[in-house]
Protein backbone atom coordinates (compact mmCIF):
# COMPACT_ATOMS: atom_id res chain seq x y z
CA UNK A 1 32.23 19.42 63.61
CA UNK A 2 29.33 19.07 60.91
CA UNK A 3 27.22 15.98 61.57
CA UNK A 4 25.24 14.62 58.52
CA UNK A 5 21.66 14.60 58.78
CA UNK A 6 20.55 10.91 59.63
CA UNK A 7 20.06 9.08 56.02
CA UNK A 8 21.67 11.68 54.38
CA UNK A 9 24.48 9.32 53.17
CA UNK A 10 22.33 6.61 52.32
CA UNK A 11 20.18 8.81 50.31
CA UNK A 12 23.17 10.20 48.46
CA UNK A 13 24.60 7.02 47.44
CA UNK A 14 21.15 6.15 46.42
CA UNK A 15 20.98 8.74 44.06
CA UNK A 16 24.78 8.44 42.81
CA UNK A 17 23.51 5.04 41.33
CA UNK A 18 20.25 5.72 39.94
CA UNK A 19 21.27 8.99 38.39
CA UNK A 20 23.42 7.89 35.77
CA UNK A 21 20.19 5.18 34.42
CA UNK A 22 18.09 8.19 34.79
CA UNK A 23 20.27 10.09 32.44
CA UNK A 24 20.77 7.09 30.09
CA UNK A 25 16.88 6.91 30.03
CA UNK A 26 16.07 10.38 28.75
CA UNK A 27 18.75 10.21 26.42
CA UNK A 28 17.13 7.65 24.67
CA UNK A 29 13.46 8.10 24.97
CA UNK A 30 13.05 10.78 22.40
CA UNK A 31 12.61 8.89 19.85
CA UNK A 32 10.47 11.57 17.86
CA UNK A 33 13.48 13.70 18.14
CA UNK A 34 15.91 11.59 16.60
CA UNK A 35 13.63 10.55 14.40
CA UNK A 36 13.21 14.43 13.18
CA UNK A 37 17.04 14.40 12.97
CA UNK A 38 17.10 11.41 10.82
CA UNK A 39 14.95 12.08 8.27
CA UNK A 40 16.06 15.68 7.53
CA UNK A 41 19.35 14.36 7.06
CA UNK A 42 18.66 11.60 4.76
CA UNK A 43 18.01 14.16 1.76
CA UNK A 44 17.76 11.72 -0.82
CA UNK A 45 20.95 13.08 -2.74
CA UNK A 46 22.57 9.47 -3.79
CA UNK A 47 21.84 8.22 -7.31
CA UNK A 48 19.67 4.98 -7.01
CA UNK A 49 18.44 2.20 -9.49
CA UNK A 50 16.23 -0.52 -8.66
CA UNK A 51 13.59 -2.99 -10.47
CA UNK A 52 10.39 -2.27 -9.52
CA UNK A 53 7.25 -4.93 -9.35
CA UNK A 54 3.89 -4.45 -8.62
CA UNK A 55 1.41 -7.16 -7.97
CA UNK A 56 -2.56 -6.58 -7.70
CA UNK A 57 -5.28 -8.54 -6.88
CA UNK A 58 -9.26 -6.93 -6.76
CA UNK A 59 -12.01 -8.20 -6.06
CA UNK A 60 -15.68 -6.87 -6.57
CA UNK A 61 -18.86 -8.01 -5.42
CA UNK A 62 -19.73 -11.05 -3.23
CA UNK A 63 -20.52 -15.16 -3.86
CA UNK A 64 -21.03 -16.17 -7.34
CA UNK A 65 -21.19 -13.15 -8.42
CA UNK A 66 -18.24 -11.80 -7.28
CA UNK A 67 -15.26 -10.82 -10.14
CA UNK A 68 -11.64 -11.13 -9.30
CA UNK A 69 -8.63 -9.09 -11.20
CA UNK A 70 -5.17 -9.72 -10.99
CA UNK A 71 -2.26 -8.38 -12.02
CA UNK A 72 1.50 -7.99 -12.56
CA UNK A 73 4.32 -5.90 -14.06
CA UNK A 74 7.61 -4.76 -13.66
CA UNK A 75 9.88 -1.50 -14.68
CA UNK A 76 13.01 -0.07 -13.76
CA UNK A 77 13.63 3.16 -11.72
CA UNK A 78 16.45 5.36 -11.46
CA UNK A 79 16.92 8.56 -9.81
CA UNK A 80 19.76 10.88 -10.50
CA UNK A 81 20.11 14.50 -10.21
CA UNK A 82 18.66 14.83 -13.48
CA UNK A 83 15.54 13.76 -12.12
CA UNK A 84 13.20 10.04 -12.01
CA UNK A 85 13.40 7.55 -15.24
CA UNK A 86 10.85 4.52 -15.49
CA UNK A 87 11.60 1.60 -18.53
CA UNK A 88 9.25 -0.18 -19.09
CA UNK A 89 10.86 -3.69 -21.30
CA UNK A 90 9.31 -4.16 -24.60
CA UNK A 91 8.17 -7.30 -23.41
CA UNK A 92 5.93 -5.30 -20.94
CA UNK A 93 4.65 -3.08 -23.75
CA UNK A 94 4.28 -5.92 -25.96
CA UNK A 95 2.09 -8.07 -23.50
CA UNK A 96 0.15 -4.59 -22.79
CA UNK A 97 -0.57 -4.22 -26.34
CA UNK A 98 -1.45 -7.74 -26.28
CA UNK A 99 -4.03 -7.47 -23.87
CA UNK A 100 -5.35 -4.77 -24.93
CA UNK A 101 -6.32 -6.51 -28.88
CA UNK A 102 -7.78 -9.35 -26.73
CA UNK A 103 -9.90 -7.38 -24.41
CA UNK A 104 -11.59 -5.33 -27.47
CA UNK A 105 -12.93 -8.84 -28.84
CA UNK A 106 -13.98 -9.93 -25.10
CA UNK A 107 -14.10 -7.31 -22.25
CA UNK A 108 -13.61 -9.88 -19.99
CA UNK A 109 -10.15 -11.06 -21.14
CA UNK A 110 -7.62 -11.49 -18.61
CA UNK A 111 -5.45 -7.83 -18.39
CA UNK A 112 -2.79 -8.96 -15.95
CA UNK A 113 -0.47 -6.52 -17.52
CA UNK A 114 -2.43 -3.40 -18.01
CA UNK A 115 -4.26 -4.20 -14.39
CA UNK A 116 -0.16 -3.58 -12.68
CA UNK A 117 0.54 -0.56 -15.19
CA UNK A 118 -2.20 0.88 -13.45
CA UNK A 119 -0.53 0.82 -10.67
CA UNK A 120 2.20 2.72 -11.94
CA UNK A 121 1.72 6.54 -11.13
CA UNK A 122 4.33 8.74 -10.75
CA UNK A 123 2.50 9.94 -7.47
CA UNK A 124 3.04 6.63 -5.80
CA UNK A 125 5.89 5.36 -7.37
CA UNK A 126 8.70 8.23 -6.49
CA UNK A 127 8.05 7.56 -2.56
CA UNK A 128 9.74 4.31 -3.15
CA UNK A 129 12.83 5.88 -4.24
CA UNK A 130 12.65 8.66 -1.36
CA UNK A 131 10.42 8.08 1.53
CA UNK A 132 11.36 11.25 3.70
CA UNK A 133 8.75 13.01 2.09
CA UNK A 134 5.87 11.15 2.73
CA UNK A 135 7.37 10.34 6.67
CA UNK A 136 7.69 14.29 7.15
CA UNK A 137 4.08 14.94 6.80
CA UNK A 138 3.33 12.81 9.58
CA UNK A 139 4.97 15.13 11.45
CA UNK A 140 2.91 17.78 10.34
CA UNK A 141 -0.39 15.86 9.97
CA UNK A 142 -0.55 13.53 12.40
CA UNK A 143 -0.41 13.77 16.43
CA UNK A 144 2.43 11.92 18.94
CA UNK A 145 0.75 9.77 20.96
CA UNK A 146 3.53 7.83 22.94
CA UNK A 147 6.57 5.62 22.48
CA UNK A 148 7.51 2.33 23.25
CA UNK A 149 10.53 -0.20 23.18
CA UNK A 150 10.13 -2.52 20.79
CA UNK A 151 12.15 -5.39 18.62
CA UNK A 152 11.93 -5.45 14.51
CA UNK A 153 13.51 -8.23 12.94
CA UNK A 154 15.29 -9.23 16.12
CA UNK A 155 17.00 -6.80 16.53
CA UNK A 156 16.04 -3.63 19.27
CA UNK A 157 14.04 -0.49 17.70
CA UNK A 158 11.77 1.92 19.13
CA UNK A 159 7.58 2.50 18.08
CA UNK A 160 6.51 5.61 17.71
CA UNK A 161 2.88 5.90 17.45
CA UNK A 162 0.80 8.59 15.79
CA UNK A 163 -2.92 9.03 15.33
CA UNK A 164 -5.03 11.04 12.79
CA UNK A 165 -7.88 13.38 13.16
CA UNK A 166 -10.64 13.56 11.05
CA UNK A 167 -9.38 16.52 9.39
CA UNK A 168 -6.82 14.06 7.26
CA UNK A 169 -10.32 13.62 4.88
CA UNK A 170 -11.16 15.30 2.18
CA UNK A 171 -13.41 18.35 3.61
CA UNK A 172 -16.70 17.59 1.17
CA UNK A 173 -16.50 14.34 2.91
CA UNK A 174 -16.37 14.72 6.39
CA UNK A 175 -20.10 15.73 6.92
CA UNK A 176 -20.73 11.99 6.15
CA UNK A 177 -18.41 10.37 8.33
CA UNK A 178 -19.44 9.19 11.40
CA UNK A 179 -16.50 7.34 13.24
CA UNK A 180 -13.29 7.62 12.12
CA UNK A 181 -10.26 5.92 13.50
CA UNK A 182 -6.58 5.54 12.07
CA UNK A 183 -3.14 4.80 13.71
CA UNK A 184 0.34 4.91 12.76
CA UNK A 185 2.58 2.86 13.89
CA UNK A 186 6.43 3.84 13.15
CA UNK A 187 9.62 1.44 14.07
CA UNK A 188 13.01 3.11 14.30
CA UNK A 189 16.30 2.20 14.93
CA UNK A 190 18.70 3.25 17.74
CA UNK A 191 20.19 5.99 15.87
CA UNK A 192 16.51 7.23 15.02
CA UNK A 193 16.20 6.03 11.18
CA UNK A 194 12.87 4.58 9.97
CA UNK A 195 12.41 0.47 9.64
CA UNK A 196 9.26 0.12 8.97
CA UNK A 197 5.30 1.24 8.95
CA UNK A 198 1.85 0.39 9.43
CA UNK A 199 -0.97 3.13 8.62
CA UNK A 200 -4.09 1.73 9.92
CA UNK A 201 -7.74 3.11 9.16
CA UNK A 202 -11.41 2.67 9.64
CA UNK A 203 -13.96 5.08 8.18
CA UNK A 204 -17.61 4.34 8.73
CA UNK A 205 -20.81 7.20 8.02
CA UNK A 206 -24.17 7.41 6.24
CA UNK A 207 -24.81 9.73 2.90
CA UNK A 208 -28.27 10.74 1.62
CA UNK A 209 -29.41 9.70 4.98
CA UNK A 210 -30.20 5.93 3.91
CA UNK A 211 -26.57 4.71 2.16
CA UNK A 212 -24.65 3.44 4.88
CA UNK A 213 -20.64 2.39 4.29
CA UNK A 214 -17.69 1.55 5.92
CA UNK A 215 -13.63 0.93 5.16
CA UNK A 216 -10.91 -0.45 6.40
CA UNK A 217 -7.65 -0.08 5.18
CA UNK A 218 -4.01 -1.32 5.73
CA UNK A 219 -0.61 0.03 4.25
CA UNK A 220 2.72 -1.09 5.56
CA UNK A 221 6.09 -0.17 4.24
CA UNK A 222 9.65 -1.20 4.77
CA UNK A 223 12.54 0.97 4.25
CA UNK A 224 16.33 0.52 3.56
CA UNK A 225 18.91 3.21 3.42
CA UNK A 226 21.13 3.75 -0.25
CA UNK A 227 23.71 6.38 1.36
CA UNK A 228 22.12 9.44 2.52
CA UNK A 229 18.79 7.93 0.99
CA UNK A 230 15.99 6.34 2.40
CA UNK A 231 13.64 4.34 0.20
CA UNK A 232 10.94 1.85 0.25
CA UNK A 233 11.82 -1.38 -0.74
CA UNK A 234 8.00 -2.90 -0.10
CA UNK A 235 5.08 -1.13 0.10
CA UNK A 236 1.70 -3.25 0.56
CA UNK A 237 -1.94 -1.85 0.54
CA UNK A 238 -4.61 -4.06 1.53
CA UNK A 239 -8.23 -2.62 1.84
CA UNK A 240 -11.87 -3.09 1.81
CA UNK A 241 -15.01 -1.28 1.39
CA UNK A 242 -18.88 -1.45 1.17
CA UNK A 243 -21.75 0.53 1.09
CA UNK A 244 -25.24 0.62 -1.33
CA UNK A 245 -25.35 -3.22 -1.63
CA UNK A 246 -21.93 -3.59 -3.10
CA UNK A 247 -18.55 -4.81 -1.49
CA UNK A 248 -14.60 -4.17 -2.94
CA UNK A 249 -11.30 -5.21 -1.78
CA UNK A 250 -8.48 -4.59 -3.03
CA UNK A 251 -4.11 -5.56 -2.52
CA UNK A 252 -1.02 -3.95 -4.26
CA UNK A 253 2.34 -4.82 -2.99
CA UNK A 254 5.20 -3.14 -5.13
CA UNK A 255 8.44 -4.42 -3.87
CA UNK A 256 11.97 -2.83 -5.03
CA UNK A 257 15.23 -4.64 -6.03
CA UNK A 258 17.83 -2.87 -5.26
CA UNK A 259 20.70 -2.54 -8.12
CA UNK A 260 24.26 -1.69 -8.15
């Protein structure tokens, strides 16, 4: 007759119950990969309209001497197979035009309108209406540094956490940077699709070995899904400089409203 090895039994029961939470743990730790999954499937192929606004607010100098800018406009976007549209109202073009009379008699005329249009670049504008593109190079810029378990908006998600190398800089630049931090911190849901952002970064160097400067800047974005579409309905950029005497900061937040 076979006799069991003392504790063999135990041990095997032991293992009988832990193995299936082992399981259920790998299964949903990689977050990067179902993240990679989620975003190549979400192609972008669903026509989408939204009104877009864009708020600014700048600020140069320091004290009493300081000069503040604001600014706001709005436009709507669509995106159809036949490619991006932006309308502007011809209230917006007539306020532009407006501002643009008074600021030839005084230059420093209030441009709320023409400070937002500004803002209004193709370039940063289409990531609103299809975000995978910008969250696919992070997979080829930026390196995987761990992820955790996390809540957003009460409700559970996973962080994913990236960091940037120098590299990310313009090359003529680098030679002046001295320290050089920046983080990215990406929320998903269970089934791997984006929530939300933060890019985080700090830039500090010397040029022409006496101008010192440093930056910090902050950009967070939400995301919502329009069929097999992911876009950004709020993108905020918050960030400040010095360097040579002088100081800047600067905030855009362009928010989308979804439409039917």
């Amino acid at each position: 007759m076979h006799r069991s090895q003392p504790g063999h039994g135990r041990s095997a029961a032991l293992l009988c119950m832990l193995l299936p939470g082992f399981i259920g743990l790998s299964a949903r730790a990689d977050g990067l990969q179902d993240f990679k999954q989620a975003i190549a499937r979400l192609n972008g192929q669903t026509p989408v309209k939204a009104l877009l606004d864009v708020k600014t607010w700048q600020r140069n100098g320091e004290g009493s001497d300081a000069q503040e800018h604001q600014g706001q406009a709005s436009a709507t976007l669509e995106d159809t197979p036949r490619g991006m549209q932006l309308s502007l109202t011809k209230d917006i073009l007539a306020r532009a035009e407006a501002e643009k009379r008074a600021e030839a008699k005084d230059p420093k005329a209030a441009t709320p309108t023409l400070n937002a249009l500004k803002e209004f670049d193709t370039v940063d504008v289409y990531p609103l209406l299809s975000a995978t593109g910008r969250l696919s190079r992070v997979l080829d810029e930026a390196v995987f540094k761990e992820e955790k378990a996390d809540t957003y908006n009460g409700k559970p998600a996973r962080l994913l956490r990236f960091n940037y190398l120098l590299e990310r800089l313009p090359e003529h630049d680098r030679k002046y940077v001295k320290k050089y931090d920046s983080t990215l911190d990406l929320w998903i849901g269970t089934d791997g699709v984006p929530l939300a952002s933060r890019l985080t970064e700090k830039v500090s160097g010397r040029a022409f070995v006496v101008v010192s400067f440093e930056s910090q800047s902050e950009a967070e974005y939400t995301y919502s899904l329009v069929g097999d579409r992911l876009v950004t309905v709020r993108a905020t950029l918050h960030d400040k400089s010095s360097g040579a005497g002088e100081q800047s900061e600067r905030r855009i937040v362009r928010t989308l409203q979804l439409q039917s």
